[in-house]
PDB file of N, CA and C in Angstrom:
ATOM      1  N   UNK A   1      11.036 -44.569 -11.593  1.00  0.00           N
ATOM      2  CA  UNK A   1      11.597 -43.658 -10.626  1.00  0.00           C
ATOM      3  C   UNK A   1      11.144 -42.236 -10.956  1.00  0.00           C
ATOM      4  N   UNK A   2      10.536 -41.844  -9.721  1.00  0.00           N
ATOM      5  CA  UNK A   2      10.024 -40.224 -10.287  1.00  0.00           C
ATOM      6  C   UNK A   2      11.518 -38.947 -10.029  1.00  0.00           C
ATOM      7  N   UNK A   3      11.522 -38.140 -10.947  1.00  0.00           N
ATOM      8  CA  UNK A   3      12.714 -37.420 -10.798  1.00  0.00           C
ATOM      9  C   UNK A   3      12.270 -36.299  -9.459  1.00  0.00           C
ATOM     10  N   UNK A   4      13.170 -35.940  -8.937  1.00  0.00           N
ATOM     11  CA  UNK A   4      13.561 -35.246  -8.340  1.00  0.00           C
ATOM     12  C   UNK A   4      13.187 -33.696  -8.645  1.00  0.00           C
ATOM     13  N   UNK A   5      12.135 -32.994  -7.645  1.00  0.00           N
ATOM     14  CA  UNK A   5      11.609 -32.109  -7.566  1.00  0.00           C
ATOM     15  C   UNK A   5      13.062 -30.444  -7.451  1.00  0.00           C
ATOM     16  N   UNK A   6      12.765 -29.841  -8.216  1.00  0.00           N
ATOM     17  CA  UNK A   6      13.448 -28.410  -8.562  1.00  0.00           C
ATOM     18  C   UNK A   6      13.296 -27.871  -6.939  1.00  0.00           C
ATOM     19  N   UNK A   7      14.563 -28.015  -6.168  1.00  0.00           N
ATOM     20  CA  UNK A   7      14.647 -27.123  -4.800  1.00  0.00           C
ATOM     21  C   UNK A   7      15.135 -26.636  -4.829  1.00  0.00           C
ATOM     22  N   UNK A   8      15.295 -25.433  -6.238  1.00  0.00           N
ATOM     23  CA  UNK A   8      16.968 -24.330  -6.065  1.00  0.00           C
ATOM     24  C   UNK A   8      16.571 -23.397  -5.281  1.00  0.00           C
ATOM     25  N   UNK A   9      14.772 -22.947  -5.624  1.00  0.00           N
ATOM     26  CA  UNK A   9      14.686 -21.414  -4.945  1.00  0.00           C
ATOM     27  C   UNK A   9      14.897 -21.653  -3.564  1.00  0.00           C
ATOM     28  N   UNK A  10      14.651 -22.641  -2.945  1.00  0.00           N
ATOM     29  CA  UNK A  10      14.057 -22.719  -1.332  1.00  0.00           C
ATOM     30  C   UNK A  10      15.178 -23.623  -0.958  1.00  0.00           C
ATOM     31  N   UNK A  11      16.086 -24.448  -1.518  1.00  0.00           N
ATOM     32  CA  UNK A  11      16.767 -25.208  -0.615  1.00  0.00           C
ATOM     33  C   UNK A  11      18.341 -24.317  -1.084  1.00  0.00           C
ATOM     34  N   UNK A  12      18.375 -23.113  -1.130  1.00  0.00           N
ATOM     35  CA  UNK A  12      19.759 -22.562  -1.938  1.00  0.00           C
ATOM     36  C   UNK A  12      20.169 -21.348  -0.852  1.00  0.00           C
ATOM     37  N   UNK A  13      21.417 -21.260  -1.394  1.00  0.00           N
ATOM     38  CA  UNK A  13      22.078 -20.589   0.166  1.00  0.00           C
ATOM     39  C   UNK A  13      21.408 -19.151   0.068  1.00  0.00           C
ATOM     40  N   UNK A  14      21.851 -18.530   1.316  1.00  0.00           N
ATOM     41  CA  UNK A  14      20.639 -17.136   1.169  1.00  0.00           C
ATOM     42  C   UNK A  14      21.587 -16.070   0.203  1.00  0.00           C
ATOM     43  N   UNK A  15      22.318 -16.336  -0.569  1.00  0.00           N
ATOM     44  CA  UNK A  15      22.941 -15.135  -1.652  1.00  0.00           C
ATOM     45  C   UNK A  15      22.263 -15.504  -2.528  1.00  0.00           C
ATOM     46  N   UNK A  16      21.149 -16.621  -3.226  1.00  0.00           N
ATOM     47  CA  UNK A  16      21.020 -16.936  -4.615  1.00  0.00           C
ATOM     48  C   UNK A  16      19.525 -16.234  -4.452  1.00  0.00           C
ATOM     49  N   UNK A  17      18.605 -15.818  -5.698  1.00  0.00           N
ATOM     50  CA  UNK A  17      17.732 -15.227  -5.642  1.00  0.00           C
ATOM     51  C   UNK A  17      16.384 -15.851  -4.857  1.00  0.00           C
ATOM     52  N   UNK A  18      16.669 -16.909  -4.478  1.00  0.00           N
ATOM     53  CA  UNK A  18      15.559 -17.453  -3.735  1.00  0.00           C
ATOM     54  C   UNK A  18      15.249 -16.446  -2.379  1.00  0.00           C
ATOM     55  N   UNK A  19      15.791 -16.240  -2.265  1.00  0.00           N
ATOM     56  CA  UNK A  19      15.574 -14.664  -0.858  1.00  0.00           C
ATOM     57  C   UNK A  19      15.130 -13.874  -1.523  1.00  0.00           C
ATOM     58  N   UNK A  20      14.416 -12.864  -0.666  1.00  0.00           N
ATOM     59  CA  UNK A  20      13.777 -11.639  -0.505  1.00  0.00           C
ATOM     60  C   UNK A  20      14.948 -11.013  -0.321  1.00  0.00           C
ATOM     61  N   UNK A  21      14.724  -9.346  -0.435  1.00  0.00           N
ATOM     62  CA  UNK A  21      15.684  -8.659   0.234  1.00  0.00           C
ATOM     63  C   UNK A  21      15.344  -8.252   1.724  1.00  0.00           C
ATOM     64  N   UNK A  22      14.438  -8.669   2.118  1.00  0.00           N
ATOM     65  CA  UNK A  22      13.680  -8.176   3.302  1.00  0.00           C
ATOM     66  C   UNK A  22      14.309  -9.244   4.007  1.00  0.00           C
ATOM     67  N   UNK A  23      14.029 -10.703   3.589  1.00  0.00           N
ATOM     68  CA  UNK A  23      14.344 -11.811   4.004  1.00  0.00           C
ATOM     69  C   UNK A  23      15.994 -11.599   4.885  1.00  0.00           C
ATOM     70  N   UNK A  24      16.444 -11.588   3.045  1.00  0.00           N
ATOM     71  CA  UNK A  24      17.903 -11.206   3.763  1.00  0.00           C
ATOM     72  C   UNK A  24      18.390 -10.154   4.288  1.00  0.00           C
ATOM     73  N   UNK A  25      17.852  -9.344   4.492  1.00  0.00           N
ATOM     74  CA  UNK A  25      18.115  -8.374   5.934  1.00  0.00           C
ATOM     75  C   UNK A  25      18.155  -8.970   6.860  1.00  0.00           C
ATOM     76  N   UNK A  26      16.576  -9.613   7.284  1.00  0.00           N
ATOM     77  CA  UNK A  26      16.475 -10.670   8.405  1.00  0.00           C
ATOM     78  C   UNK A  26      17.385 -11.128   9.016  1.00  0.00           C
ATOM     79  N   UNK A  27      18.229 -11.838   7.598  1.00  0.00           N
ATOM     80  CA  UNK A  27      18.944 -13.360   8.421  1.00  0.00           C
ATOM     81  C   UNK A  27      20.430 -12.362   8.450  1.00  0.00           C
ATOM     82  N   UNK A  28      20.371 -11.008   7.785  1.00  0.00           N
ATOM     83  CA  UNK A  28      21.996 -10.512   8.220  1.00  0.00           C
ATOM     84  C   UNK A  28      21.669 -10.016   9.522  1.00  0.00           C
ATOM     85  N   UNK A  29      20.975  -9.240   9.706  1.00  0.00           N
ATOM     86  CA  UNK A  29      20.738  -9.044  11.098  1.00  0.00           C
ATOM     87  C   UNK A  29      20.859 -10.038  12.381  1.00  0.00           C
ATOM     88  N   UNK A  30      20.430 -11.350  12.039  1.00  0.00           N
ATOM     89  CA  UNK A  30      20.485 -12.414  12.845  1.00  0.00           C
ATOM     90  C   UNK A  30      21.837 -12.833  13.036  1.00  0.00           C
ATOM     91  N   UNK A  31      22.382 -13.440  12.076  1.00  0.00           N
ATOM     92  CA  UNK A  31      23.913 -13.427  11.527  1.00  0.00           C
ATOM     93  C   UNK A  31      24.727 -12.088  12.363  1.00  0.00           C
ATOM     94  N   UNK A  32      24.205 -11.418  12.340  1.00  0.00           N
ATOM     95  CA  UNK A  32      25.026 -10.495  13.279  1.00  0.00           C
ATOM     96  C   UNK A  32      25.332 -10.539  14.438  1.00  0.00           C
ATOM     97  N   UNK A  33      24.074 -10.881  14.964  1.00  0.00           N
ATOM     98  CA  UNK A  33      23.600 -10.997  16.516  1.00  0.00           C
ATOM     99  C   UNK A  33      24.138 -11.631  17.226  1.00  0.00           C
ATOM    100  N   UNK A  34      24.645 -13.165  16.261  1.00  0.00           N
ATOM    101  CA  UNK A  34      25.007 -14.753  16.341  1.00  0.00           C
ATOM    102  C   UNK A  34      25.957 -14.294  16.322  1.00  0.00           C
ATOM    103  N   UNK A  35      26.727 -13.556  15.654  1.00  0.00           N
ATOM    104  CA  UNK A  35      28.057 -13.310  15.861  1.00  0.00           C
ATOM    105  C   UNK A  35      28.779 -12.455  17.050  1.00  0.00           C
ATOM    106  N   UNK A  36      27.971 -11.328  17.543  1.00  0.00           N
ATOM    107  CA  UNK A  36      28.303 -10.390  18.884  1.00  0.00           C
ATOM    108  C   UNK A  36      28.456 -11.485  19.546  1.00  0.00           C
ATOM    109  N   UNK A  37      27.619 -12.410  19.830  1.00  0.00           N
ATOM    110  CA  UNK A  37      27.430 -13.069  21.176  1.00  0.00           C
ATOM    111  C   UNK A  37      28.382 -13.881  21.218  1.00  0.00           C
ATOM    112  N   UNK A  38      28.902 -14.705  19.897  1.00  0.00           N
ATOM    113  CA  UNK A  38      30.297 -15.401  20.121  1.00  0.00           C
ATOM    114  C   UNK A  38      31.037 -14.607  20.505  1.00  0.00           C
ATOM    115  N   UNK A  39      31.372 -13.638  19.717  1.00  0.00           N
ATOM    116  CA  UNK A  39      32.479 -12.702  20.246  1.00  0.00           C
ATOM    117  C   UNK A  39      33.023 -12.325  21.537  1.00  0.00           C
ATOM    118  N   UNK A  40      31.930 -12.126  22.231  1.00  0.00           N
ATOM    119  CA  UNK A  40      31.605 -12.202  23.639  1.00  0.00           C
ATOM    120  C   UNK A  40      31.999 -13.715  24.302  1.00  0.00           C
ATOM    121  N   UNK A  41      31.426 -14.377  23.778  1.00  0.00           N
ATOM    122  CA  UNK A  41      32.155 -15.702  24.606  1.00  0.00           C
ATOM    123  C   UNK A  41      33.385 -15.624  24.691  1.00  0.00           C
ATOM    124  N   UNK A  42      33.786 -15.678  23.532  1.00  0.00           N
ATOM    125  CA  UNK A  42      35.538 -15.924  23.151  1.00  0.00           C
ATOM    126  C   UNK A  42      36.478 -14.273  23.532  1.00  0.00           C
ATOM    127  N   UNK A  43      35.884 -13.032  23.720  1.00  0.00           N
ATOM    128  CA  UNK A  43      36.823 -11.692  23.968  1.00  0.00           C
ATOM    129  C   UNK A  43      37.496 -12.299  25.195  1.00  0.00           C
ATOM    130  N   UNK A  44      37.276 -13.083  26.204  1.00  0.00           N
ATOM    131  CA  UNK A  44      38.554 -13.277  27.156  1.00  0.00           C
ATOM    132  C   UNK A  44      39.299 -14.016  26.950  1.00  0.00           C
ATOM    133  N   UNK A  45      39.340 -14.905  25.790  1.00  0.00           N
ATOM    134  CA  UNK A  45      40.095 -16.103  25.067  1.00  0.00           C
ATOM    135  C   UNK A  45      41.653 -15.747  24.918  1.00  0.00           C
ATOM    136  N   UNK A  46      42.547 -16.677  24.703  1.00  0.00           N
ATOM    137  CA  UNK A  46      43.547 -16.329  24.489  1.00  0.00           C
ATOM    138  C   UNK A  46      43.727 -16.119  22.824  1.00  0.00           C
ATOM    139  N   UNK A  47      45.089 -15.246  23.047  1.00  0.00           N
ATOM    140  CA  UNK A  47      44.907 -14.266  21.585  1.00  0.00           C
ATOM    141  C   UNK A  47      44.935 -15.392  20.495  1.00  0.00           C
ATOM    142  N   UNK A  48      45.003 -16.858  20.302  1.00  0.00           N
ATOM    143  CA  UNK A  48      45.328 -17.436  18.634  1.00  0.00           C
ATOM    144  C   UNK A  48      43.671 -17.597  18.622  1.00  0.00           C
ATOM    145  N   UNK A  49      42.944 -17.769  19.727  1.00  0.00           N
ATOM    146  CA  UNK A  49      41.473 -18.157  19.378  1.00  0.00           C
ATOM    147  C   UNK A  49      40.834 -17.073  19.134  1.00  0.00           C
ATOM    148  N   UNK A  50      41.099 -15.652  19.723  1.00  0.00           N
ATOM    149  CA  UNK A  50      40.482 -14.342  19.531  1.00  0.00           C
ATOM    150  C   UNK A  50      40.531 -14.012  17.784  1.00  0.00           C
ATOM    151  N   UNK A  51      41.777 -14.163  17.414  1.00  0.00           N
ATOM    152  CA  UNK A  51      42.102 -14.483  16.209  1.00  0.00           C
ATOM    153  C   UNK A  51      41.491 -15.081  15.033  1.00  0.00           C
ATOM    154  N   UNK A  52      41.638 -16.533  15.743  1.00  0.00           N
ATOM    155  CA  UNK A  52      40.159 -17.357  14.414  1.00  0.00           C
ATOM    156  C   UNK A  52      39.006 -16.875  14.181  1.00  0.00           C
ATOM    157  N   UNK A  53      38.453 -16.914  15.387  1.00  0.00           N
ATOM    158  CA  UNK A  53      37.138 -16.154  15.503  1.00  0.00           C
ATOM    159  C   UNK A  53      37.075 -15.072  15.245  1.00  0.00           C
ATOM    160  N   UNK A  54      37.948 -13.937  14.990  1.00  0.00           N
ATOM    161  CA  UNK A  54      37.297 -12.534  14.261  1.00  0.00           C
ATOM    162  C   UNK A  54      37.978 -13.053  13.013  1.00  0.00           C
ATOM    163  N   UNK A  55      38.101 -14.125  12.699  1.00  0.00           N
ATOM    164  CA  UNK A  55      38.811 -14.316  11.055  1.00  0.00           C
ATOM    165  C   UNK A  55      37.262 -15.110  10.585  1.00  0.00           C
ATOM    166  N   UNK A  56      36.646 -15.766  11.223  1.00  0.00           N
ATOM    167  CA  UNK A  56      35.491 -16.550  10.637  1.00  0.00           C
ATOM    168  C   UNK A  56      34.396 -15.479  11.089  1.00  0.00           C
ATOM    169  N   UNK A  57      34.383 -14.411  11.530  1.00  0.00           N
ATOM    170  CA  UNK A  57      33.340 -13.548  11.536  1.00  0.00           C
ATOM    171  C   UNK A  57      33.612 -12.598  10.934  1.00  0.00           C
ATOM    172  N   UNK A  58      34.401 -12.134  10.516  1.00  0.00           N
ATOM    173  CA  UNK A  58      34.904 -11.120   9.826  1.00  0.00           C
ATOM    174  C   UNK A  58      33.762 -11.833   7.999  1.00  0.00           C
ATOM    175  N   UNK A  59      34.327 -13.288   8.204  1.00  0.00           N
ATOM    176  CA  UNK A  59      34.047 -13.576   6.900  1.00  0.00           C
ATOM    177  C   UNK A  59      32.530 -14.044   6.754  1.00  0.00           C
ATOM    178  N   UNK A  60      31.700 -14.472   8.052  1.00  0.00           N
ATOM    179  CA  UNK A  60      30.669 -14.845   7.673  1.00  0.00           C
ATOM    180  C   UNK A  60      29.528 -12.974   7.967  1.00  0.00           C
ATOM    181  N   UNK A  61      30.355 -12.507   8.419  1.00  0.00           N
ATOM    182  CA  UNK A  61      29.564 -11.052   8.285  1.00  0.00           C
ATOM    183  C   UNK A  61      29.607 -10.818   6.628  1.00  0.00           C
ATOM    184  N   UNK A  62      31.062 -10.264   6.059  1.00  0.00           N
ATOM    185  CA  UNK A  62      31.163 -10.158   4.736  1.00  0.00           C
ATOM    186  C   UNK A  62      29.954 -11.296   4.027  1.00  0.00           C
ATOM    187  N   UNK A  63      29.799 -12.580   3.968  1.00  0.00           N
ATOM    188  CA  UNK A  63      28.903 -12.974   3.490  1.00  0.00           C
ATOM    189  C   UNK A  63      27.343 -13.020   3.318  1.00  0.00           C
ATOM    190  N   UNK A  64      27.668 -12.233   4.950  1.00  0.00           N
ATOM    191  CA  UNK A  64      25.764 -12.214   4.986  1.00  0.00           C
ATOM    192  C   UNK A  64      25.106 -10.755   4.214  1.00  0.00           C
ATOM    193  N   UNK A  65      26.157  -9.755   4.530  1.00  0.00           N
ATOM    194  CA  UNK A  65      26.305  -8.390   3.312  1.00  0.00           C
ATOM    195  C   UNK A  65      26.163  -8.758   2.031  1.00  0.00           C
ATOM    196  N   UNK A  66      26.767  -9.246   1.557  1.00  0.00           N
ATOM    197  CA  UNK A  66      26.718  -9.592   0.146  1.00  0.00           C
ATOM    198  C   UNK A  66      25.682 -10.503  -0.344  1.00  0.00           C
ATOM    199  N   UNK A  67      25.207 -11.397   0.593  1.00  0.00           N
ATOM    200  CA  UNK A  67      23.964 -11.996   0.445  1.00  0.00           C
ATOM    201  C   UNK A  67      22.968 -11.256   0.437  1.00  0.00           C
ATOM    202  N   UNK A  68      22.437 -10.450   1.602  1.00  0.00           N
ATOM    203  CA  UNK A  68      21.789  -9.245   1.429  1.00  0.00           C
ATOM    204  C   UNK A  68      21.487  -8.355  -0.097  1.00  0.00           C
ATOM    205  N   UNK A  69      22.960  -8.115  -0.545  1.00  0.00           N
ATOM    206  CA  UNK A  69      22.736  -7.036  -1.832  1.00  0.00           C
ATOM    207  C   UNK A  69      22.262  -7.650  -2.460  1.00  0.00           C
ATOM    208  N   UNK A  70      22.751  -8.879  -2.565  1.00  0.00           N
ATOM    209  CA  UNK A  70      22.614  -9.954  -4.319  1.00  0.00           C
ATOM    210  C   UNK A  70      20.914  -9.651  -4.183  1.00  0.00           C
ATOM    211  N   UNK A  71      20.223 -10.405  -3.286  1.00  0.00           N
ATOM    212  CA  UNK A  71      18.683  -9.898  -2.989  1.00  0.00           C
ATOM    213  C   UNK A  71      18.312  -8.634  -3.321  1.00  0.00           C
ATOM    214  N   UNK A  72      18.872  -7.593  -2.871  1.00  0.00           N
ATOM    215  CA  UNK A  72      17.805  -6.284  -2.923  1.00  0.00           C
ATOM    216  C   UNK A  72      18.527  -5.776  -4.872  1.00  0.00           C
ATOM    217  N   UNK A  73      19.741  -6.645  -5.068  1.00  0.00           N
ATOM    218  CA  UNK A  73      19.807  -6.169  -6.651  1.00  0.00           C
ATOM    219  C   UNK A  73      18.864  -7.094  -7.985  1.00  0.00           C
ATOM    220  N   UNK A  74      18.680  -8.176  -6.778  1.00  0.00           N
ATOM    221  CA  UNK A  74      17.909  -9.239  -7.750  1.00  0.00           C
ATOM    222  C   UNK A  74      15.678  -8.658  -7.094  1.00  0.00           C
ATOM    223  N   UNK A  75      16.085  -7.896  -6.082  1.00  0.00           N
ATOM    224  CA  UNK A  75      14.564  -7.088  -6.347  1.00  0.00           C
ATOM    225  C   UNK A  75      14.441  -6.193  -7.172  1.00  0.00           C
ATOM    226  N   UNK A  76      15.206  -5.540  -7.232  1.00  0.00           N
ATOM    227  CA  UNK A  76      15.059  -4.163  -7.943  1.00  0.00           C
ATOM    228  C   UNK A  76      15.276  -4.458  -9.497  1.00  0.00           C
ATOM    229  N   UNK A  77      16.174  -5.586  -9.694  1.00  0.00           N
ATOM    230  CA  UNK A  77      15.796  -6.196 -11.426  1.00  0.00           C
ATOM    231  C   UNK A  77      14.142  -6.742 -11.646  1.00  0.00           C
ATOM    232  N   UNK A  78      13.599  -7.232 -10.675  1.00  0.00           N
ATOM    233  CA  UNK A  78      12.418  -8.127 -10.783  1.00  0.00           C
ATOM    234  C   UNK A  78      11.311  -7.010 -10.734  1.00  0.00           C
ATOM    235  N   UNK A  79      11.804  -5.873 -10.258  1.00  0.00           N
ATOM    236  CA  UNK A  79      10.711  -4.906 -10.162  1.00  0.00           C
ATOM    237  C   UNK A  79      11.062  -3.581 -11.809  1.00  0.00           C
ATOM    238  N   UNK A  80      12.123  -3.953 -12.059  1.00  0.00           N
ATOM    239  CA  UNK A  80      12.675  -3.461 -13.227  1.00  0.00           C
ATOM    240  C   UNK A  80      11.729  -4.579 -14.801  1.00  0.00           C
ATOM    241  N   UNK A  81      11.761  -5.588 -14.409  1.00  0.00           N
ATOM    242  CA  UNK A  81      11.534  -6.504 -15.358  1.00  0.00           C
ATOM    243  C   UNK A  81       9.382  -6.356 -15.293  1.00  0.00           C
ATOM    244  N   UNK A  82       8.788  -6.143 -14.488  1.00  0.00           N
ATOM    245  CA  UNK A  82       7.781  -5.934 -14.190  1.00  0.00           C
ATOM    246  C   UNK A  82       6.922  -4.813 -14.727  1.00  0.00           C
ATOM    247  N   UNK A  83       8.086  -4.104 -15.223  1.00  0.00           N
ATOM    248  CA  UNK A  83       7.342  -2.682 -15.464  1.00  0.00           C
ATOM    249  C   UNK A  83       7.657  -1.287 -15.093  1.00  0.00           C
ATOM    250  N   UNK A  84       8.349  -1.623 -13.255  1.00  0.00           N
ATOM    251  CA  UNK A  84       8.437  -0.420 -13.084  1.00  0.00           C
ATOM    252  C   UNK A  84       9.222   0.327 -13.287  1.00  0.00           C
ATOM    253  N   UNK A  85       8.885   1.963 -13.280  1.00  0.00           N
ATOM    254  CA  UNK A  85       9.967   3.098 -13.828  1.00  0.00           C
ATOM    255  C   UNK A  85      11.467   3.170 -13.261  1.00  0.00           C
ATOM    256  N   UNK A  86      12.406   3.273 -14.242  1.00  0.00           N
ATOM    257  CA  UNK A  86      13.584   3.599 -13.898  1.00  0.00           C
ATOM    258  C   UNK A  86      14.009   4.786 -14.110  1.00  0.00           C
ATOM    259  N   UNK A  87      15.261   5.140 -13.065  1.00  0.00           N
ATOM    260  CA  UNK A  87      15.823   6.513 -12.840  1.00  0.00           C
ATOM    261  C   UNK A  87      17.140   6.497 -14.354  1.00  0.00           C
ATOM    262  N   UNK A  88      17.026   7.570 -14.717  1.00  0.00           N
ATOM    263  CA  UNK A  88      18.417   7.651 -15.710  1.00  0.00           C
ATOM    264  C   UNK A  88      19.909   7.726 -14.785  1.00  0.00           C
ATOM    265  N   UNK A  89      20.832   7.176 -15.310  1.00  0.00           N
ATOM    266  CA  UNK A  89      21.888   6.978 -14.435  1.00  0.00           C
ATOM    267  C   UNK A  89      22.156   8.390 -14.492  1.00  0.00           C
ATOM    268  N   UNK A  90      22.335   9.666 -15.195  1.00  0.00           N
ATOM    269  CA  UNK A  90      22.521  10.881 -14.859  1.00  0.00           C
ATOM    270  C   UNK A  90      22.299  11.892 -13.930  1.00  0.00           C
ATOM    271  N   UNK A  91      20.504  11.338 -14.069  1.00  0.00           N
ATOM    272  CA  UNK A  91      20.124  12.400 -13.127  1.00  0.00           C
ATOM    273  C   UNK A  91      20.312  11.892 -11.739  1.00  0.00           C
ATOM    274  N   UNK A  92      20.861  10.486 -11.584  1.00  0.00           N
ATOM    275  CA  UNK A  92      20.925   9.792  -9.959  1.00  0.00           C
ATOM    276  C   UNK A  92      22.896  10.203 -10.030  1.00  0.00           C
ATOM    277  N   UNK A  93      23.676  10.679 -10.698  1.00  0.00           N
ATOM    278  CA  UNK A  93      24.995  11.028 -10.721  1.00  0.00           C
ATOM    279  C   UNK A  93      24.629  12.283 -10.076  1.00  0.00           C
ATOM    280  N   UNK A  94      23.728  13.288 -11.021  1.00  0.00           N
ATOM    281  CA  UNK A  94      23.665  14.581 -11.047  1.00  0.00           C
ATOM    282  C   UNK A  94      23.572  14.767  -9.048  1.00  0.00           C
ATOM    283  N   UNK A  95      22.224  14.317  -8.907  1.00  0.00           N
ATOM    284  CA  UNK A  95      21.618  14.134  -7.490  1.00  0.00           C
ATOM    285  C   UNK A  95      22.592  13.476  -6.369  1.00  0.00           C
ATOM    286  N   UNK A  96      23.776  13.021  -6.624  1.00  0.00           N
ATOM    287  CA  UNK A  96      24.607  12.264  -5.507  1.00  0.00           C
ATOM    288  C   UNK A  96      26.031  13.456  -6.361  1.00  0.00           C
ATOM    289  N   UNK A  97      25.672  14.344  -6.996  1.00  0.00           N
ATOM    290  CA  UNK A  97      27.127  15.267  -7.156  1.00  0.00           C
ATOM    291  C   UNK A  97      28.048  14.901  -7.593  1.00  0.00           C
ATOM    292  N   UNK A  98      27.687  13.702  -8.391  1.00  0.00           N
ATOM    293  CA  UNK A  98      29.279  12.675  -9.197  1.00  0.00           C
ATOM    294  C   UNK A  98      29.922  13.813 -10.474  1.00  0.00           C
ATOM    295  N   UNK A  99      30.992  14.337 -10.804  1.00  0.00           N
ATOM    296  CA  UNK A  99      31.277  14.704 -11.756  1.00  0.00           C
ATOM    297  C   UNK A  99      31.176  14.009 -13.380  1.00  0.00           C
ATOM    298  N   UNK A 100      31.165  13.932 -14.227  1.00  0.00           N
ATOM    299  CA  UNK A 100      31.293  13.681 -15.418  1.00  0.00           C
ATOM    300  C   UNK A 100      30.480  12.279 -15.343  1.00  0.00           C
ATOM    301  N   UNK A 101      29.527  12.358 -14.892  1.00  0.00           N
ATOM    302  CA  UNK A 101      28.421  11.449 -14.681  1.00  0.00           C
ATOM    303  C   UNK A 101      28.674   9.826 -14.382  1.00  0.00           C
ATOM    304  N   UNK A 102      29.637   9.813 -13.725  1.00  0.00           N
ATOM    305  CA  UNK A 102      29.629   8.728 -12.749  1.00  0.00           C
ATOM    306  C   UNK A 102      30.673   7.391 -13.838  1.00  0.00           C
ATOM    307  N   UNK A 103      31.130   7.933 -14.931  1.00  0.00           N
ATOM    308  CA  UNK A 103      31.957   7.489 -15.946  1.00  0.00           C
ATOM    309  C   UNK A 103      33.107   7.057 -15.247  1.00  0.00           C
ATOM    310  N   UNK A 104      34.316   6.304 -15.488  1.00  0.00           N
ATOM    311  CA  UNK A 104      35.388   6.228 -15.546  1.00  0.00           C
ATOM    312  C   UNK A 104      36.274   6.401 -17.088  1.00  0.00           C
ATOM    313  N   UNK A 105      35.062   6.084 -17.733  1.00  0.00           N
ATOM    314  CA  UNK A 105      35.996   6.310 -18.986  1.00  0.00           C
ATOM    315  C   UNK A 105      36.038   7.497 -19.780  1.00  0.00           C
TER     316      UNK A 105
END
């Protein structure tokens, strides 16, 4: 029996690093789209269904966001791990006006 071929990058949901961040822009954008247009079906619905439906879009928006970041934080490590230059967390505090350099402690 031959084992079973490694499909994490390509058969894995779009939050795991197998996406691009470009990618997942894509599919949040799409995901979005998919979602107006239900919305639209269902805005003359009566209120318990208006309900579900901004409760399962509410949540598959939140997911496609966060899918999105995980990507553009898992680019910017891969382009970190590659070589390229990084900013000091100070001078990117200094430049966005954070006081006491972006610390809590």
């Amino acid at each position: 029996m031959t084992p079973a071929a490694d499909t994490s990058a390509t058969d894995s949901a779009p939050w795991s690093s197998g996406a691009t961040a470009d990618e997942a822009r894509v599919r949040e954008d799409a995901i979005a789209e998919t979602c107006r247009r239900l919305w639209v079906g269902v805005s003359g619905g009566d209120p318990v269904t208006k309900a579900t439906v901004r409760a399962l879009v509410d949540r598959v928006l939140q997911d496609a966001e966060d899918a999105a970041d995980v990507a553009a934080a898992d680019a910017a490590l891969a382009e970190v791990r590659a070589g390229a230059a990084t900013v000091p967390a100070g001078k990117v505090w200094a430049e966005l006006g954070v006081e006491g350099g972006g610390s809590s402690r």
